[in-house]
Protein backbone atom coordinates (compact mmCIF):
# COMPACT_ATOMS: atom_id res chain seq x y z
CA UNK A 1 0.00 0.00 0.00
CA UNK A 2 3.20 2.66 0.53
CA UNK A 3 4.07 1.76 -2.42
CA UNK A 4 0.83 2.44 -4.17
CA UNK A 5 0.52 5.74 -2.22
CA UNK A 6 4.06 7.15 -3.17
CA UNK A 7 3.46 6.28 -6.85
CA UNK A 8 0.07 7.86 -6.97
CA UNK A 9 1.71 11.14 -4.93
CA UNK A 10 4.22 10.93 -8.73
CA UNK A 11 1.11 10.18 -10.87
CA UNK A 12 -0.72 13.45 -9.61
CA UNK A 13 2.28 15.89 -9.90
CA UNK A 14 3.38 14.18 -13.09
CA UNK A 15 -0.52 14.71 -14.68
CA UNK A 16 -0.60 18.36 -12.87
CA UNK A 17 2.67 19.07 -14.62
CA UNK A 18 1.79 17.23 -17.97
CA UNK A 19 5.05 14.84 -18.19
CA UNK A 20 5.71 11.38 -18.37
CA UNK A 21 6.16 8.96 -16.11
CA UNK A 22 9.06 6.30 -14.52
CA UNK A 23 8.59 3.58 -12.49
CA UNK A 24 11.36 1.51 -10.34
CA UNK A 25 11.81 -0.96 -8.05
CA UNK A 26 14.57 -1.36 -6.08
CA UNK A 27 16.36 -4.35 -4.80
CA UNK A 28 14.08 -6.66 -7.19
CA UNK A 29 16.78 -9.54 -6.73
CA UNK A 30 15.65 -9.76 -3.21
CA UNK A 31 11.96 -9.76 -4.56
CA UNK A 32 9.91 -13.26 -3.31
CA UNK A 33 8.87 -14.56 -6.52
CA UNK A 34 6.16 -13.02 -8.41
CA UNK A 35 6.68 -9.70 -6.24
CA UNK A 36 7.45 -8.10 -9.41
CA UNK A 37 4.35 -8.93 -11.44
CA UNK A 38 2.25 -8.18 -8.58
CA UNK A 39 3.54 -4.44 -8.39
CA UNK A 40 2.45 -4.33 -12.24
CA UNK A 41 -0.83 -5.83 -11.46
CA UNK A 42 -1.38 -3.88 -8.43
CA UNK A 43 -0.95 -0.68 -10.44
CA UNK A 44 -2.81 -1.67 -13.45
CA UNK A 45 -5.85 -2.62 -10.78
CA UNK A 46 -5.70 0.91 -9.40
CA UNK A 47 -5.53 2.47 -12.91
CA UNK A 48 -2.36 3.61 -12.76
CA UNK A 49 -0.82 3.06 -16.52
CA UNK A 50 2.57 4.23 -17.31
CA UNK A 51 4.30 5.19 -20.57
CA UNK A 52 7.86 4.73 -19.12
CA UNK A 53 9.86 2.12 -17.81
CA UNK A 54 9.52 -2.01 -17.12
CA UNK A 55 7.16 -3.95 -19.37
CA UNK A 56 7.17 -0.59 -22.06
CA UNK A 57 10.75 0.81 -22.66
CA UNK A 58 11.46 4.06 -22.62
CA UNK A 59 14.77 6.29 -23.79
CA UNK A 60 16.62 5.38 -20.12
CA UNK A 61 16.22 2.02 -19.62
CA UNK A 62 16.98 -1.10 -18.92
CA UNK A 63 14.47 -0.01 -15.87
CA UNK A 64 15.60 -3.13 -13.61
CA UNK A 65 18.35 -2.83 -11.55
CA UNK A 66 19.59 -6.67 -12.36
CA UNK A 67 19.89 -5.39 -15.58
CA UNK A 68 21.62 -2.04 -14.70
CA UNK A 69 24.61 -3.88 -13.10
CA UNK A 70 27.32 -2.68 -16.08
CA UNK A 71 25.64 0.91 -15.25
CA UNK A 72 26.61 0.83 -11.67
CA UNK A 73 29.67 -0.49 -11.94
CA UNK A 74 30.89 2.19 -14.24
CA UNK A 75 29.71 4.94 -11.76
CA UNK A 76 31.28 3.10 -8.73
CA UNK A 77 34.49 2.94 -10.47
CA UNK A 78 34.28 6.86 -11.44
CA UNK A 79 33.89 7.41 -7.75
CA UNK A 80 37.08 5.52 -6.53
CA UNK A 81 39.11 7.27 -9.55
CA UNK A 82 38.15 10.54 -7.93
CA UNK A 83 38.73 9.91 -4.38
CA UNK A 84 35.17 10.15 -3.85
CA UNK A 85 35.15 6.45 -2.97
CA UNK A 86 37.31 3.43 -2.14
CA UNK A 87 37.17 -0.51 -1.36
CA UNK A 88 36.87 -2.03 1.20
CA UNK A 89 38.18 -5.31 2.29
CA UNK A 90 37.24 -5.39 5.66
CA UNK A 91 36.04 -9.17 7.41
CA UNK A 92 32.53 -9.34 8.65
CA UNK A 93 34.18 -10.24 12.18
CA UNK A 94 36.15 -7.09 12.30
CA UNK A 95 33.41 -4.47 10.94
CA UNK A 96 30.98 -6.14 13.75
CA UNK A 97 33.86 -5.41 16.65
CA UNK A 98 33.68 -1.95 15.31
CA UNK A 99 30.09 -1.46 15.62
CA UNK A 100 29.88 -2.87 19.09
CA UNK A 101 33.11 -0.60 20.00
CA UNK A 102 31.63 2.62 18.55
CA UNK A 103 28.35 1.94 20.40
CA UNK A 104 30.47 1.83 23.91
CA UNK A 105 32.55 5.45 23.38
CA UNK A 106 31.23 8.26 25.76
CA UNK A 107 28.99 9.77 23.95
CA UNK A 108 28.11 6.52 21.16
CA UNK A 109 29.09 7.38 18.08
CA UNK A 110 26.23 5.92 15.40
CA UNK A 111 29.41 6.04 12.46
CA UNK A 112 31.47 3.11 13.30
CA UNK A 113 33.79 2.70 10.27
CA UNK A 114 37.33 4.10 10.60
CA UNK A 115 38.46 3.75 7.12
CA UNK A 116 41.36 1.52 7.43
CA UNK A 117 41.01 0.52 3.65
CA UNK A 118 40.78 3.70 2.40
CA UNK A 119 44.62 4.43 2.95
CA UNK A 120 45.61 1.72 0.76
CA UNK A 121 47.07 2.72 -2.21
CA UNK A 122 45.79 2.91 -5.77
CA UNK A 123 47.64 -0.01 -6.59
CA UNK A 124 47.36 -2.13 -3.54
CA UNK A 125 43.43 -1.99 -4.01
CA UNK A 126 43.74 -2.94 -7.36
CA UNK A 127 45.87 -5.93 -6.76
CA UNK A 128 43.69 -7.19 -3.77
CA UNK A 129 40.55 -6.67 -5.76
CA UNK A 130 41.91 -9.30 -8.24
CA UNK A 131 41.73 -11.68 -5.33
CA UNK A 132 40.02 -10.77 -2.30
CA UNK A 133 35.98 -10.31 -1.59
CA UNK A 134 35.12 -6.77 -1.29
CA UNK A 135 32.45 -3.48 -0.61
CA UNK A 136 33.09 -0.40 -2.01
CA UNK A 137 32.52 3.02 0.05
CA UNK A 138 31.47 6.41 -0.42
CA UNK A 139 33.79 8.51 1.53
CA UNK A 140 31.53 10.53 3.21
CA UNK A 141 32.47 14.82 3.96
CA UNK A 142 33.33 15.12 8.08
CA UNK A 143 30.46 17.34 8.03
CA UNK A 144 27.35 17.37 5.61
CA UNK A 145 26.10 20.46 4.29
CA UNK A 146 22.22 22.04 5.05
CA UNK A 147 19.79 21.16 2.77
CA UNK A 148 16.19 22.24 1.98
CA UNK A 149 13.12 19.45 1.82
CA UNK A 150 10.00 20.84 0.09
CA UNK A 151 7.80 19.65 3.11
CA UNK A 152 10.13 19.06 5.83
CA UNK A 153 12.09 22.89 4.60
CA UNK A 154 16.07 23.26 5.82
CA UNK A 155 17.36 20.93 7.29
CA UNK A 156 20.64 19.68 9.14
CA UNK A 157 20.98 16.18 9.68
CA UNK A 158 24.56 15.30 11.33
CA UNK A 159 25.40 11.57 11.97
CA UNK A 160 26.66 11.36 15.90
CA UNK A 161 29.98 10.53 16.27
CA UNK A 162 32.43 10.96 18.59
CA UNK A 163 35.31 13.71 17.93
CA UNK A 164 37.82 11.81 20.26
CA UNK A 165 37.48 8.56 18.68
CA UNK A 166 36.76 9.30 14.74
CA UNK A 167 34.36 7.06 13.06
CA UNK A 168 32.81 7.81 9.91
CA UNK A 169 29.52 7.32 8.43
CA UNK A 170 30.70 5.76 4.75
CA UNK A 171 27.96 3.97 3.54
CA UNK A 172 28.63 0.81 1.27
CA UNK A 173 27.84 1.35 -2.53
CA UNK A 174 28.79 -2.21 -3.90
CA UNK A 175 28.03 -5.09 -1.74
CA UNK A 176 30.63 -7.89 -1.92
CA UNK A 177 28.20 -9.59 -4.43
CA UNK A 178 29.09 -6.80 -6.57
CA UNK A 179 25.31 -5.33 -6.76
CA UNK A 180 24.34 -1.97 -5.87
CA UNK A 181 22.93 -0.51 -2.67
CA UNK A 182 20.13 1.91 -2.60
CA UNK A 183 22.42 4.82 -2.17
CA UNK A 184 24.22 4.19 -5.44
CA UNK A 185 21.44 2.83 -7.31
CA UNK A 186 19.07 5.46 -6.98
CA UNK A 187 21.38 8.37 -7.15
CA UNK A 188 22.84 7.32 -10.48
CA UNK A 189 19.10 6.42 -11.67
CA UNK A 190 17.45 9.76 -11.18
CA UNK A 191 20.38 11.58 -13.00
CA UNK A 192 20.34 9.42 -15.70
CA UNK A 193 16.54 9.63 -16.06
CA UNK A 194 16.54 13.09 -15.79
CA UNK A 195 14.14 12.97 -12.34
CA UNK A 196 13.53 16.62 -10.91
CA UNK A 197 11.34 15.38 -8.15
CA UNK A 198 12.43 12.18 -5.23
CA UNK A 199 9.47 11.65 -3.66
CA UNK A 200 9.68 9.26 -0.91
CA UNK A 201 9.19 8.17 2.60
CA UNK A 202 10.33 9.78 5.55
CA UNK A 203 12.60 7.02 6.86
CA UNK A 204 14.64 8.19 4.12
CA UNK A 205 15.57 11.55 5.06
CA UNK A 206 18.72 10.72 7.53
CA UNK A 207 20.26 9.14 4.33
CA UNK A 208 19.24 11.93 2.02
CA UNK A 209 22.83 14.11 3.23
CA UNK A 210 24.70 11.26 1.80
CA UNK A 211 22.95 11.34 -1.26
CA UNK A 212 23.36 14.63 -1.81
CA UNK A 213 26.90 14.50 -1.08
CA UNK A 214 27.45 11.81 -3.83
CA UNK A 215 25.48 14.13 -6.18
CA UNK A 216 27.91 16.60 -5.77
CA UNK A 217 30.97 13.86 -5.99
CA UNK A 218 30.02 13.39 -9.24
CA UNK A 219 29.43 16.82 -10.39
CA UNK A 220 25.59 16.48 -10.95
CA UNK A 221 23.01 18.97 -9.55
CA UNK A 222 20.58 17.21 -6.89
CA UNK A 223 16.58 16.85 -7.67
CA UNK A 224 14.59 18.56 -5.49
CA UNK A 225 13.35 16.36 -2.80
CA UNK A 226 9.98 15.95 -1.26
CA UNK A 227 9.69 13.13 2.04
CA UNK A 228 6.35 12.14 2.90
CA UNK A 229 5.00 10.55 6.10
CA UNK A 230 4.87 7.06 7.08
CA UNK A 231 1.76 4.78 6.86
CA UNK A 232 0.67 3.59 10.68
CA UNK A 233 -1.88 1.50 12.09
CA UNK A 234 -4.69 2.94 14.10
CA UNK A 235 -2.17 2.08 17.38
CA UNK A 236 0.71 4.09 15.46
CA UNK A 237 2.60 1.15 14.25
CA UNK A 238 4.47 1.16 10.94
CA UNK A 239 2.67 -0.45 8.51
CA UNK A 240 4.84 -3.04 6.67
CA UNK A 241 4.66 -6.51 5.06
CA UNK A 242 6.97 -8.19 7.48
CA UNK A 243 4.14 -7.69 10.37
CA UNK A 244 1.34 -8.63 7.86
CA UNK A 245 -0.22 -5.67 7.13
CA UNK A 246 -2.49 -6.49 3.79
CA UNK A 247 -1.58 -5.50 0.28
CA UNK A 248 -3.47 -3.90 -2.53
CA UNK A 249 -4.81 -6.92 -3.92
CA UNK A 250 -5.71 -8.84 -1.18
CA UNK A 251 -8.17 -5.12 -0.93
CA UNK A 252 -9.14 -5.54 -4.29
CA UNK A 253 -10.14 -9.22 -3.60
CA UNK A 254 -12.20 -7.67 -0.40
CA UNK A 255 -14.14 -5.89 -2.73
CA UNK A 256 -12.36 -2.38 -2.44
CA UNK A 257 -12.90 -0.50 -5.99
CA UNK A 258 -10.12 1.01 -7.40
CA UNK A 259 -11.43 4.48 -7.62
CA UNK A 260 -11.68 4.23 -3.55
CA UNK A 261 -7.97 3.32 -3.31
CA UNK A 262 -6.57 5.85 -5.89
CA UNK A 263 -8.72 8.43 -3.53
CA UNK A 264 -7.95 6.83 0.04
CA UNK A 265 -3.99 6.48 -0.41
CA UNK A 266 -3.69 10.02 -2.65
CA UNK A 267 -4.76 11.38 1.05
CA UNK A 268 -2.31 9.88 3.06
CA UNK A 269 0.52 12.70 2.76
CA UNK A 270 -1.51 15.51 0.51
CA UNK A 271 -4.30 17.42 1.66
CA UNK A 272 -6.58 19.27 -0.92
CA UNK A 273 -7.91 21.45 1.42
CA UNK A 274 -4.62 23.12 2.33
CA UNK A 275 -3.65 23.28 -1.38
CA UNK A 276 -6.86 25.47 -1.55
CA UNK A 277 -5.61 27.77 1.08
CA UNK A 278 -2.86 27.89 -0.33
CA UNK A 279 -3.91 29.50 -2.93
CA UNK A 280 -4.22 26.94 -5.78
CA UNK A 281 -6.56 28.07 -8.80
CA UNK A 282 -8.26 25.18 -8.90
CA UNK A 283 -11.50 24.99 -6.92
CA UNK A 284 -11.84 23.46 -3.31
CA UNK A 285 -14.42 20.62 -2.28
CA UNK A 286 -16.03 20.33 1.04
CA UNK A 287 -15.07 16.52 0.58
CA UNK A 288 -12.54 13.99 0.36
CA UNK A 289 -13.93 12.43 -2.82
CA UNK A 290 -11.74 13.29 -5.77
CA UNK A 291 -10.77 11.19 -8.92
CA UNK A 292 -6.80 11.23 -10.45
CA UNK A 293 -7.98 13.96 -12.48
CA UNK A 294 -9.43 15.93 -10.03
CA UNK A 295 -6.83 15.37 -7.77
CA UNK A 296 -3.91 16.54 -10.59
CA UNK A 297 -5.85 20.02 -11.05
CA UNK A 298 -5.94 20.35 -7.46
CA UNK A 299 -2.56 19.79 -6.34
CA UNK A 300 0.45 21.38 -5.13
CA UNK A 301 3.49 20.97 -3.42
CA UNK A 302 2.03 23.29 -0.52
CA UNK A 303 -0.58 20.75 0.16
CA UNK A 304 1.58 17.85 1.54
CA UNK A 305 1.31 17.08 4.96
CA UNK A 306 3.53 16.22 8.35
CA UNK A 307 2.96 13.53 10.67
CA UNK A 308 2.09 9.89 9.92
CA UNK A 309 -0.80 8.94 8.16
CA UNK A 310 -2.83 6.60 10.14
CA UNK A 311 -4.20 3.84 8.03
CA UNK A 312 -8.16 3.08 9.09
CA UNK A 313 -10.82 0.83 7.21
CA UNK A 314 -13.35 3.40 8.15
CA UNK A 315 -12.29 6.12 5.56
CA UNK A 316 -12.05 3.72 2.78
CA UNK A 317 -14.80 1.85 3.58
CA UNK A 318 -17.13 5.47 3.31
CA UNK A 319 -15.19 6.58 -0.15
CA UNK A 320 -15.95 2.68 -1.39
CA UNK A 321 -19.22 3.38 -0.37
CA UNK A 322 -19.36 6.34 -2.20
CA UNK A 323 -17.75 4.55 -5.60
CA UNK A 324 -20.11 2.03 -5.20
CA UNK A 325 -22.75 3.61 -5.09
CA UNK A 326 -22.07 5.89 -7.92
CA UNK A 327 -21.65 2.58 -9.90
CA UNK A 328 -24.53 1.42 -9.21
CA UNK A 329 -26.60 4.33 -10.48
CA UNK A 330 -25.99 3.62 -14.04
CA UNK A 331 -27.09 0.75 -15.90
CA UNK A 332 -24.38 -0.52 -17.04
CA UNK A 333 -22.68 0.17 -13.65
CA UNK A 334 -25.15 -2.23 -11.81
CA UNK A 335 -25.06 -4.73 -14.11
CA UNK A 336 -21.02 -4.61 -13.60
CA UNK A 337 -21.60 -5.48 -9.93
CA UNK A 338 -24.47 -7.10 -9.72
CA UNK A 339 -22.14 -9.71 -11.25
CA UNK A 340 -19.46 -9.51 -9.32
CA UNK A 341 -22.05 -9.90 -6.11
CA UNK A 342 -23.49 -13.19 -8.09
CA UNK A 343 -20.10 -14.10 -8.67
CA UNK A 344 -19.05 -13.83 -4.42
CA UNK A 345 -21.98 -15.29 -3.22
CA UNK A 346 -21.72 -18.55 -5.34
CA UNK A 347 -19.95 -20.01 -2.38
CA UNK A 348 -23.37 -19.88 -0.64
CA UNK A 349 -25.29 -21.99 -2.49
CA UNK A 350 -24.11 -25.51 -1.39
CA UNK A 351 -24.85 -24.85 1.72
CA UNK A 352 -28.13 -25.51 4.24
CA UNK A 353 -30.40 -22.87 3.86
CA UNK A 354 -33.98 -22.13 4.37
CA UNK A 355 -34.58 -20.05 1.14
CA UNK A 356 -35.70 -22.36 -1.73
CA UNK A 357 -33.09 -23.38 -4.05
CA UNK A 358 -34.69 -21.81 -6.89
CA UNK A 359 -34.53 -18.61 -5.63
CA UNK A 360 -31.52 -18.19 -4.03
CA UNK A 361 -29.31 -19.83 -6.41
CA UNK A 362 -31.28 -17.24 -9.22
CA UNK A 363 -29.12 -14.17 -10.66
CA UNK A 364 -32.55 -12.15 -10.42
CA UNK A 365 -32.96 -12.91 -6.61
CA UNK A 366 -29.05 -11.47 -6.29
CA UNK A 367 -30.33 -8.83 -8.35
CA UNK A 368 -32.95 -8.01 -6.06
CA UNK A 369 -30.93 -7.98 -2.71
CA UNK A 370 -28.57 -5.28 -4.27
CA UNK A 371 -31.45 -2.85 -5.40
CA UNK A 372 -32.59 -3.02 -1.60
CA UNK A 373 -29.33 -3.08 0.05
CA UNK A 374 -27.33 -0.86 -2.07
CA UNK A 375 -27.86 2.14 0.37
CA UNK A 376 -26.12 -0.06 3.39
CA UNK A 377 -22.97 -1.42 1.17
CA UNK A 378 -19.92 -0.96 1.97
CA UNK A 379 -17.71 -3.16 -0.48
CA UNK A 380 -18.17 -6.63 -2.49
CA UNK A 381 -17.09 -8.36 1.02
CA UNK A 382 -20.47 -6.92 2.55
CA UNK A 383 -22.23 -9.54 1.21
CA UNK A 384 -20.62 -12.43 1.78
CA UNK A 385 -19.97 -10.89 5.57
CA UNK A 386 -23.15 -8.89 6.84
CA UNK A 387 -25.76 -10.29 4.34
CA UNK A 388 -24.86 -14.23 3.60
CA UNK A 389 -28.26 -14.53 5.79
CA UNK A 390 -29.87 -13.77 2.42
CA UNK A 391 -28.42 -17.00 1.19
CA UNK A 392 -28.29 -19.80 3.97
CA UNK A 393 -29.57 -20.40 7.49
CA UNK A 394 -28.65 -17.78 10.52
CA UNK A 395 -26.31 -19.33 12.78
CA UNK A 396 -27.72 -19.03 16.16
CA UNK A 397 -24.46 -21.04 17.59
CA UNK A 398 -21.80 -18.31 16.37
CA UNK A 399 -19.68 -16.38 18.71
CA UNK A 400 -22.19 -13.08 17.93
CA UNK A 401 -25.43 -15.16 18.56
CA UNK A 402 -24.25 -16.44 22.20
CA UNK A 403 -22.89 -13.02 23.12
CA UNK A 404 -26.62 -11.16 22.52
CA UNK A 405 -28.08 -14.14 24.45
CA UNK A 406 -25.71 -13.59 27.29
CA UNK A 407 -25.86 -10.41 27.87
CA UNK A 408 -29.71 -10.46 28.00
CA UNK A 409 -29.80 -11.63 31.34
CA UNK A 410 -33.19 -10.40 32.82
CA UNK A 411 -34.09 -8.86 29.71
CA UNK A 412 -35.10 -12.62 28.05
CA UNK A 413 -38.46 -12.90 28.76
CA UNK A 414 -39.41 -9.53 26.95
CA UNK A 415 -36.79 -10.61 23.92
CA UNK A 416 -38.96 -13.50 23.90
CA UNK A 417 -42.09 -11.57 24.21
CA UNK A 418 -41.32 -9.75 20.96
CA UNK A 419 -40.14 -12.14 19.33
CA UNK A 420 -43.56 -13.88 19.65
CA UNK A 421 -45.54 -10.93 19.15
CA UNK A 422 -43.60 -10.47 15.87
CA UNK A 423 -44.28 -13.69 14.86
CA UNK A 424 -47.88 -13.73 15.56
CA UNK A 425 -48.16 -10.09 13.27
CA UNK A 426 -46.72 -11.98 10.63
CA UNK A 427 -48.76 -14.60 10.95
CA UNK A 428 -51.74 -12.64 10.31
CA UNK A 429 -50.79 -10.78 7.43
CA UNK A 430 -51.81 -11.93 4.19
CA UNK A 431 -50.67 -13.80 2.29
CA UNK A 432 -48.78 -11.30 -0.42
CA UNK A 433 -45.51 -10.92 0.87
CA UNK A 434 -44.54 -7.52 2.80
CA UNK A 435 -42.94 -4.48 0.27
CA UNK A 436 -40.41 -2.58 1.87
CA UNK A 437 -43.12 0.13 2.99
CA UNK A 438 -45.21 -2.24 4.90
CA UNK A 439 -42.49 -3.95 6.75
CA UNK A 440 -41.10 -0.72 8.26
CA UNK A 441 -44.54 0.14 9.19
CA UNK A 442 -44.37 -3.49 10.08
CA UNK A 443 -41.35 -3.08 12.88
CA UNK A 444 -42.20 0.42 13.84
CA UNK A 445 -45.00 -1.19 15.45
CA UNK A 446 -43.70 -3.79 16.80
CA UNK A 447 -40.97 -1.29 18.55
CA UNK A 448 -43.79 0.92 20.02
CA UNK A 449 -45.55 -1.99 21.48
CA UNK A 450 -42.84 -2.56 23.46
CA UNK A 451 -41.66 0.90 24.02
CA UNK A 452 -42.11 1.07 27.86
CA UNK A 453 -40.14 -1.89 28.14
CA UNK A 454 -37.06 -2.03 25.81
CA UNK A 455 -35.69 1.08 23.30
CA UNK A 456 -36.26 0.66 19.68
CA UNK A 457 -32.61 -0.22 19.13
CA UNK A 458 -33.00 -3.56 22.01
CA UNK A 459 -36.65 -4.50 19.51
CA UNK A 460 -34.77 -4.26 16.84
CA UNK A 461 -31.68 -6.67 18.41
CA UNK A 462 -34.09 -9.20 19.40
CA UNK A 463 -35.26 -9.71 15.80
CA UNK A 464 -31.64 -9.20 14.05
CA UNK A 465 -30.68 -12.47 16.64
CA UNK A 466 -33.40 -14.47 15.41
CA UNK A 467 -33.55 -13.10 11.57
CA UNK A 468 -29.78 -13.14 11.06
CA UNK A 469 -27.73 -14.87 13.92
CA UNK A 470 -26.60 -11.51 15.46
CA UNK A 471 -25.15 -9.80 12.09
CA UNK A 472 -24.73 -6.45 11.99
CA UNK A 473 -25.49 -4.82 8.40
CA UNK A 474 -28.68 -4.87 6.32
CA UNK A 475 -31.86 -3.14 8.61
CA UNK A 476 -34.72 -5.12 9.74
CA UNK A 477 -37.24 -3.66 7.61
CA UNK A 478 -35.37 -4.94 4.49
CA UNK A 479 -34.90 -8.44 5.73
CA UNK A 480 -37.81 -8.72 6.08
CA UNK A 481 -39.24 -7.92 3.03
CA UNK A 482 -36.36 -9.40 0.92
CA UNK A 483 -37.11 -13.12 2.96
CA UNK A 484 -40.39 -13.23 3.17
CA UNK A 485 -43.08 -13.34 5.56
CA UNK A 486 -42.79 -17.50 5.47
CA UNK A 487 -38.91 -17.90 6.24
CA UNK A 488 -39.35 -14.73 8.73
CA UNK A 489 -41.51 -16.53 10.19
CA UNK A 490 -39.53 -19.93 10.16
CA UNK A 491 -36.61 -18.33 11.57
CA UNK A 492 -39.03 -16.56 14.01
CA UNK A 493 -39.73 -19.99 15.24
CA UNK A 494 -36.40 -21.45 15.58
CA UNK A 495 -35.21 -18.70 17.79
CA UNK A 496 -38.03 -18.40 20.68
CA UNK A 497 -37.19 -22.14 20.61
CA UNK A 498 -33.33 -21.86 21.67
CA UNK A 499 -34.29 -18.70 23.99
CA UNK A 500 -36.56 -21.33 25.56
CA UNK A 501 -34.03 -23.46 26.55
């Protein structure tokens, strides 16, 4: 999801500037398997087509770095011809000792290297290098220079060290294996491809002195640079894959539109609102609902944001809300998802229900559940979550079912009381089943019977326990109506029989 959310931060300032568009990857030879296709599919999902770089070519590429290795290799070597870098030969055992020593000086010092390889001479590196494993360095400035973030503005970001016992912060380049690190990689990539803008996250910015300071080893102007905030949890965590926080697709399979994603991530580290204020031409919202387009005539740089972005289902939930409903009020639209619904609840119909076969197994019926429910629905996942009780028998044994009957307590005799009442009212209407209108008269009257006794929210948690097994989701009314007064009453039945018990 970062991912997604930094390249659709590019997308908009790339549209609201009118240029094209390059996608990279780092590190893809320490991608799982299929990582790399499901970044392209991820973006493709979301909309997001690009006219530069892996899978379409382009004027800079190769755009893998596996491919790039010659690349790197020919800037590394530039660096250590200039001074501006060196190899190192160092053993695993001895740069370890190092750490752990620089961690013990009075005050720490967070550099631990003390560049023992970097006196060796021109030729003594070359002759070792023909037969000895090695890193190469960048040999970092004592001090870095200030420089200016477009969100974060001047900044001056020392590493700690400790004057009396010199370490330095040279960061490896070329790992032993002879591929690049990020630092090399992506400085030498965003010259080459001409990048004006680094947008990234924040976790980057302690590194971004030492990027500069290779810029200016080689002679090449820095881009401007833009970090935006991390992605948390709702408990201020770091979102991440490692901890198992879910990915784009496993949304998409959740029923999450890709309109509502584009939207939801675009507002992690940009706000529209503040763009407005700050004096962008293009007209303000009183929303957070904007398409890409919308979005691009909108933005600025002024309208990024500080401080993490907390992650929470309830925004996108409400913006897929919003997209799906504004599918669903065009023909073709509904017939899109009504579908994809049919398609989800397939898994329902092998199993023991009370609705006839016929009908619930019938596109039409599926059909008919969305036109009354589309109001309530939050994503594809709704249905198979908060409405399956459309499709098979309520489960008055799940976790939800024995919870409401616990916590009843005194209260089950008048639970019981209208859930008999209810079930003798339906029992006397005739026999044409109950429209939507007549069923909410239906349950307002039940509630008022019993309005001295219990609120109408209690009445109306009574019959969701008996209608639905305790699901939250679809209202009363509609469940009604969409069952039936028979397998209302049915269920009616079956539930003033286990409160009985």
């Amino acid at each position: 999801m970062r991912a997604l959310a930094v390249t659709i931060m590019d997308m908009i300032m790339l549209l609201s500037r009118q240029r094209g568009l390059d996608l990279r990857h780092h590190q893809l030879n320490r991608l799982v398997k299929g990582a790399e296709e499901n970044i392209y599919e991820s973006l493709k999902w979301a909309g997001l087509n690009w006219d530069e770089g892996p899978l379409v070519g382009g004027p800079y590429g190769p755009y893998r770095q596996s491919e790039r290795a010659a690349t790197y290799a020919k800037y590394a070597d530039k660096l250590i011809e200039s001074g501006h870098a060196y190899r190192c030969f160092c053993s695993k055992e001895r740069l370890d000792k190092l750490k752990a020593s620089a961690q013990k000086l009075h005050p720490p010092s967070m550099a631990s290297y003390d560049r023992k390889c970097s006196h060796l001479t021109h030729e003594e590196s070359e002759e070792r290098a023909g037969s000895e494993s090695f890193t190469v360095r960048f040999k970092t400035p004592i001090e870095y220079p200030e420089f200016f973030d477009i969100l974060h503005g001047k900044l001056n970001l020392q590493t700690q060290v400790n004057h009396n016992d010199l370490r330095y912060d040279d960061p490896v380049l070329v790992k032993s294996d002879g591929l690049p690190t990020y630092h090399l990689a992506n400085v030498v990539d965003d010259h080459l491809m001409k990048i004006t803008h680094v947008i990234r996250g924040e976790e980057w910015l302690p590194s971004t002195p030492k990027h500069i300071a290779m810029y200016t080893a080689f002679g090449w102007a820095p881009p401007k640079f833009v970090h935006i905030p991390l992605l948390t949890s709702a408990s201020d965590k770091k979102l991440s894959k490692r901890s198992g926080d879910i990915g784009v697709l496993s949304l998409a399979e959740k029923g999450i539109l890709p309109e509502a994603m584009v939207n939801f991530v675009a507002l992690f580290g940009w706000s529209p609102h503040k763009d407005a204020a700050s004096g962008s031409t293009a007209p303000a919202q009183n929303s957070e609902i904007y398409t890409l387009d919308e979005m691009a005539k909108l933005f600025t740089l002024h309208g990024l944001t500080k401080g993490n972005a907390k992650v929470t289902d309830k925004k996108l939930l409400f913006l897929n809300k919003h997209y799906f409903a504004a599918r669903l009020s065009t023909p073709t639209g509904f017939k899109e998802m009504s579908e994809q619904v049919y398609a989800a609840v397939h898994q329902f119909f092998d199993q023991p229900s009370d609705i006839p076969e016929a009908t619930r197994t019938s596109f039409d019926y599926t059909v008919k559940i969305l036109e009354a429910i589309k109001d309530s629905v939050t994503s594809l996942e709704f249905f198979t979550s908060r409405a399956h009780y459309l499709y098979v028998k309520p489960d008055l044994e799940s976790d939800a079912a024995k919870r409401y009957v616990t916590n009843l307590k005194d209260a089950k005799p008048v639970a019981l009381d209208v859930l008999q009442y209810t079930l003798d009212g339906l029992s006397a209407e005739p026999a044409a089943e109950l429209d939507l209108a007549k069923a909410r008269e239906f349950c307002d009257g039940v509630a008022d019977k019993f309005a001295d006794k219990l609120n109408k929210g209690k009445v109306f948690q009574a019959l969701r326990y008996a209608l639905t097994g305790s699901v939250p989701g679809v209202d009363i009314p509609t469940i009604i109506s969409l069952l039936g007064t028979d397998i209302s009453k049915s269920r009616l039945e079956i539930a003033i029989n286990e409160l009985k018990k």
